[in-house]
N, C-alpha and C. Protein backbone atom coordinates (compact mmCIF):
# COMPACT_ATOMS: atom_id res chain seq x y z
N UNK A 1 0.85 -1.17 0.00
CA UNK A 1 0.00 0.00 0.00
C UNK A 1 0.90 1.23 0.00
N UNK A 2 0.62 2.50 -0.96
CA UNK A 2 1.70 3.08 -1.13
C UNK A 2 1.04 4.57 0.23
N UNK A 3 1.78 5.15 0.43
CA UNK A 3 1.49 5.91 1.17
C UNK A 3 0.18 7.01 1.10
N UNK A 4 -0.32 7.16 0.03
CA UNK A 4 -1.17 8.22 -0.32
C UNK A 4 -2.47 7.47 -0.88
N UNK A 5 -2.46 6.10 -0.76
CA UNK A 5 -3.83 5.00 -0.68
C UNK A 5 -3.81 4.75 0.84
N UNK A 6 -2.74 4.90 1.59
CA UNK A 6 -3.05 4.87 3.20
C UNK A 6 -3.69 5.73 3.30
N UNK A 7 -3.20 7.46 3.18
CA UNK A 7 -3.74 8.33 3.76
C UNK A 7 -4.80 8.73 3.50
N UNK A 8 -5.73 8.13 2.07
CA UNK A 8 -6.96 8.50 1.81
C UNK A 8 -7.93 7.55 2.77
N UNK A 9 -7.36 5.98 2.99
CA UNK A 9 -8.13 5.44 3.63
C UNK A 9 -8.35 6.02 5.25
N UNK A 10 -7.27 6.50 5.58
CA UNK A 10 -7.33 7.17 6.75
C UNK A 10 -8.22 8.08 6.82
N UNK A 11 -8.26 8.75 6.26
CA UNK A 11 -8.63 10.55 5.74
C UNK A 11 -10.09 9.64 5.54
N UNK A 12 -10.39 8.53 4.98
CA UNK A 12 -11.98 8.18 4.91
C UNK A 12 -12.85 7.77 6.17
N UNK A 13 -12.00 7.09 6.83
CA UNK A 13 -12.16 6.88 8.61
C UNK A 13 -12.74 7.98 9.24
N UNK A 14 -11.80 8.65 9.00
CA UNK A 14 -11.78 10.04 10.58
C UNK A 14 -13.00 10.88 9.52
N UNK A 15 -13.51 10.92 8.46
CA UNK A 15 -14.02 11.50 7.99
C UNK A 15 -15.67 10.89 8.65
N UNK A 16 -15.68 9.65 8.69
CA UNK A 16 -16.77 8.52 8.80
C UNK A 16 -17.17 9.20 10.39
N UNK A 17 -15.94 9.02 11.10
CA UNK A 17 -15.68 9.09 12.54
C UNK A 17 -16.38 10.51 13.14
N UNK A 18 -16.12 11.50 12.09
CA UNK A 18 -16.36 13.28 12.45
C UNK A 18 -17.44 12.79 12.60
N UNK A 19 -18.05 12.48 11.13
CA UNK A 19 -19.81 12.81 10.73
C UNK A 19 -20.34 12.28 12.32
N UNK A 20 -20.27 10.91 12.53
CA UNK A 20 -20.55 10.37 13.63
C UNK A 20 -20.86 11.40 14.99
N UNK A 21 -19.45 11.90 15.08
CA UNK A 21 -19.72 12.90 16.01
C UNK A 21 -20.51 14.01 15.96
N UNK A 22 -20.38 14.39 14.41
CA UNK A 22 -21.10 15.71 14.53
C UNK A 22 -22.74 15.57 14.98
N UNK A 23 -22.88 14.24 13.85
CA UNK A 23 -24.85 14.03 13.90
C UNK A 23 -25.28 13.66 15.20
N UNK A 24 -24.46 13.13 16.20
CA UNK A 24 -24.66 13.32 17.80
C UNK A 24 -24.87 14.17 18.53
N UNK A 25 -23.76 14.66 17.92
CA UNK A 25 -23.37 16.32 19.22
C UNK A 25 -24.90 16.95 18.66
N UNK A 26 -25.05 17.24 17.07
CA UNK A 26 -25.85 17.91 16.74
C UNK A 26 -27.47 17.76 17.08
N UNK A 27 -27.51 16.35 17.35
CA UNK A 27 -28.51 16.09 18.11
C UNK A 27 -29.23 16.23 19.17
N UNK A 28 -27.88 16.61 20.10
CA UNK A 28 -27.83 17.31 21.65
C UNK A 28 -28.14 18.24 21.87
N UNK A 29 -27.77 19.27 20.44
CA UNK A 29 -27.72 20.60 20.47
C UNK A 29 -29.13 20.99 20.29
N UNK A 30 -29.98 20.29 19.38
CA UNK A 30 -31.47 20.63 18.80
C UNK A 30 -32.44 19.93 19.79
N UNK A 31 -31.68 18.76 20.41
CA UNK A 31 -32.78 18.56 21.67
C UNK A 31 -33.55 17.59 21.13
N UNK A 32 -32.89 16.22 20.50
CA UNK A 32 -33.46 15.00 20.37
C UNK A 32 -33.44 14.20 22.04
N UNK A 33 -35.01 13.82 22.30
CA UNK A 33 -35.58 13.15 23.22
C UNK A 33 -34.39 12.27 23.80
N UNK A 34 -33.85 11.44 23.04
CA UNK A 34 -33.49 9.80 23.20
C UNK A 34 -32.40 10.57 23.14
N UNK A 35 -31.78 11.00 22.63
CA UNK A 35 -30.24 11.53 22.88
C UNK A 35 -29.96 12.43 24.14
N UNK A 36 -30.92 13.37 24.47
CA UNK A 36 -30.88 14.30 25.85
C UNK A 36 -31.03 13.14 26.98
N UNK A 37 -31.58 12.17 26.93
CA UNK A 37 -32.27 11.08 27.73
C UNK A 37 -30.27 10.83 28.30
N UNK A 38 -29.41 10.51 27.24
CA UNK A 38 -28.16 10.16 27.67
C UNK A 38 -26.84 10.84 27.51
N UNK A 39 -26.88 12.32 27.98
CA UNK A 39 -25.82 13.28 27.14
C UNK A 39 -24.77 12.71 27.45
N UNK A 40 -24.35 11.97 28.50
CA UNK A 40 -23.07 11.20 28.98
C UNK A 40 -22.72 10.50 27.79
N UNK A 41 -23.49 9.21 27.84
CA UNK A 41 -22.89 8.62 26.68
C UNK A 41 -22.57 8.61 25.16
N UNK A 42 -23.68 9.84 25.14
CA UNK A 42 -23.41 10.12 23.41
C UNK A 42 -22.28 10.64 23.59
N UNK A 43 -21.76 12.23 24.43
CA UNK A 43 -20.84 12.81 24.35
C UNK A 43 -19.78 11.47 24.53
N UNK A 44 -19.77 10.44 24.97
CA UNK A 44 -18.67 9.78 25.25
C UNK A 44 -18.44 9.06 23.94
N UNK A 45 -19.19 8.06 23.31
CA UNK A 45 -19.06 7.83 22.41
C UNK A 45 -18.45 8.80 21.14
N UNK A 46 -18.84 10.14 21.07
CA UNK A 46 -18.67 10.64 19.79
C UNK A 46 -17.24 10.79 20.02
N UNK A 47 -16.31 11.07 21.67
CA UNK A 47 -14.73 11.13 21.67
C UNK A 47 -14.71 9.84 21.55
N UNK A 48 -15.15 8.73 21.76
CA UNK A 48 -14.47 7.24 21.76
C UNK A 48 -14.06 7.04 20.07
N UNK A 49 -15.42 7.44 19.33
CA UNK A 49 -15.37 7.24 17.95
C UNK A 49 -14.19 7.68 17.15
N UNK A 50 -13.89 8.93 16.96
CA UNK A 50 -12.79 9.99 16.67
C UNK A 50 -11.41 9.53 17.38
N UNK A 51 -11.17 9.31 18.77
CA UNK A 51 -10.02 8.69 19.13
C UNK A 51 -9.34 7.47 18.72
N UNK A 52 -11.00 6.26 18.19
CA UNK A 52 -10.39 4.68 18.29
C UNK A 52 -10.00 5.18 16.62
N UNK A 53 -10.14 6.29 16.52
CA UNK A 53 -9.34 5.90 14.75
C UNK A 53 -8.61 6.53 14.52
N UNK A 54 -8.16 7.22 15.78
CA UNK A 54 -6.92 7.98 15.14
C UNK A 54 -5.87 6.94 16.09
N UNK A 55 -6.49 6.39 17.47
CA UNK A 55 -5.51 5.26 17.80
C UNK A 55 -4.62 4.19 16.54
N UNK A 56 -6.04 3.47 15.95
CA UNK A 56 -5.69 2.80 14.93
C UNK A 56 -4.87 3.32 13.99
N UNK A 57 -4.95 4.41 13.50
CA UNK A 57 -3.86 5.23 12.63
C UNK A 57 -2.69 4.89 12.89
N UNK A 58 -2.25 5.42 14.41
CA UNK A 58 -1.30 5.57 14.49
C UNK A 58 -0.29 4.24 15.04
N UNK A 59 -1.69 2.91 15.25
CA UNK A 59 -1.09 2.06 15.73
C UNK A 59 -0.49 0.99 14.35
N UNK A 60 -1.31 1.59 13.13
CA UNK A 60 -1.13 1.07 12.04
C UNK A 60 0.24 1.79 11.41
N UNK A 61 0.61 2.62 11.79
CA UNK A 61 1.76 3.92 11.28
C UNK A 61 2.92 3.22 12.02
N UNK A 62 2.80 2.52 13.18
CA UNK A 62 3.48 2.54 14.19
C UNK A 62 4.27 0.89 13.85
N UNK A 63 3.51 0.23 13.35
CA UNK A 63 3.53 -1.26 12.67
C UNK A 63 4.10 -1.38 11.33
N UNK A 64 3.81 -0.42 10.59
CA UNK A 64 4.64 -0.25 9.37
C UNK A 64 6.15 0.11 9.59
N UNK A 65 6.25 1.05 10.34
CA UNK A 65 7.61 1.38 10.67
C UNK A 65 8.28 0.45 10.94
N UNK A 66 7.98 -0.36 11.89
CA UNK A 66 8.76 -1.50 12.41
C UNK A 66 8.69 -2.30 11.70
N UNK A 67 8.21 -2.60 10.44
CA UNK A 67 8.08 -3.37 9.58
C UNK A 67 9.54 -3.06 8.65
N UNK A 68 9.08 -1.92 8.54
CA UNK A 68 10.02 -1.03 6.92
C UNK A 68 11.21 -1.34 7.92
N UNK A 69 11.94 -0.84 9.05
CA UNK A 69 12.97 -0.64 9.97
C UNK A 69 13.93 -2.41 9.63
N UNK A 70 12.84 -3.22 9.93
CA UNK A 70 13.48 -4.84 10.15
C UNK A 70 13.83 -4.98 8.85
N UNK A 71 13.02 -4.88 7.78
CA UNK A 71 13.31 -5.03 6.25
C UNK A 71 14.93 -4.31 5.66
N UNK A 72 14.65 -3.42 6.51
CA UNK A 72 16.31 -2.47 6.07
C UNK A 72 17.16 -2.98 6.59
N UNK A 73 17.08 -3.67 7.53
CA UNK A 73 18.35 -4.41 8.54
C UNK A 73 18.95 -5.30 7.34
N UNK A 74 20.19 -5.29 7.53
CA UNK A 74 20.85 -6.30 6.85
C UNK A 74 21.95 -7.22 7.98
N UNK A 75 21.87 -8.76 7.32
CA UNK A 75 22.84 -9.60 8.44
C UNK A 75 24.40 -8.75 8.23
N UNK A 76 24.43 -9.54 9.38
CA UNK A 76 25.75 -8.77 10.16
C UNK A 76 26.64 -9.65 9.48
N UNK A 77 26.50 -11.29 9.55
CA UNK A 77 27.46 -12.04 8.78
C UNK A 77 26.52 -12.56 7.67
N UNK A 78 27.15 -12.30 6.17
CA UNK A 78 27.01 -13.20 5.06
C UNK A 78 26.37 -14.19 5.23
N UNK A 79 25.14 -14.95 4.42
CA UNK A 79 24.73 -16.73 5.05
C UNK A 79 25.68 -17.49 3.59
N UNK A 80 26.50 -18.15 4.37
CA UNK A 80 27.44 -19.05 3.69
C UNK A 80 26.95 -19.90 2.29
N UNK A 81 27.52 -19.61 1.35
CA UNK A 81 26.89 -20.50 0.42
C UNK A 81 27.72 -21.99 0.52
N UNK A 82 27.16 -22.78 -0.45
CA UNK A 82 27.51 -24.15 -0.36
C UNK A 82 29.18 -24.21 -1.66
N UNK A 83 29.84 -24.89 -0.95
CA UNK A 83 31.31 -24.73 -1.46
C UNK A 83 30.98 -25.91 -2.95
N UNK A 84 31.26 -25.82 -4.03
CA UNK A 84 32.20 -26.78 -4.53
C UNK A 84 32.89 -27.69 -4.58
N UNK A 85 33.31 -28.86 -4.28
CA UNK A 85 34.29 -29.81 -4.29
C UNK A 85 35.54 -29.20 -5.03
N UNK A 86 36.77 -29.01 -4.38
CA UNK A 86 38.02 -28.55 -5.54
C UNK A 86 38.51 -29.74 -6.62
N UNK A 87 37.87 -31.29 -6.16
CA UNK A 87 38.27 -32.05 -6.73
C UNK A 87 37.55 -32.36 -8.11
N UNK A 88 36.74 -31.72 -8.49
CA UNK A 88 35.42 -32.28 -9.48
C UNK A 88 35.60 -31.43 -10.42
């Protein structure tokens, strides 16, 4: 995945994640029944929503690195190839 198909999928998340929050909060704000009924938990949810994907972002950012990092390592000693017979 090249970097700029990550960041759109990202950028589609947190985008998913806002709306989420907004049509909540906005709900609070206009004074839906069933939503005033629980301002705790909506407000909690709409930060849970927005956080668990920028967690994931960064836990996915965080996994690549260490990915790309080990890939760049090179052995310290050569792996020995198989000798020849000098007699043959």
């Amino acid at each position: 995945m090249t970097p700029s198909t990550w960041l759109k999928a990202r950028a589609a998340e947190l985008g998913a994640a806002l709306c989420t929050a907004a049509v909540l909060i906005s709900g609070l704000a206009i004074g839906l029944p069933f939503l005033r009924a629980r301002i705790a938990e909506t407000l909690l949810y709409s930060c849970c929503c927005v956080s668990a994907v920028v967690l994931r972002a960064v836990l996915d950012l965080a996994v690549r690195v260490v990915a790309l990092a080990v890939r760049s390592l090179r052995p310290a000693v050569p792996v020995m190839t198989r000798l020849k017979p000098s007699g043959a």
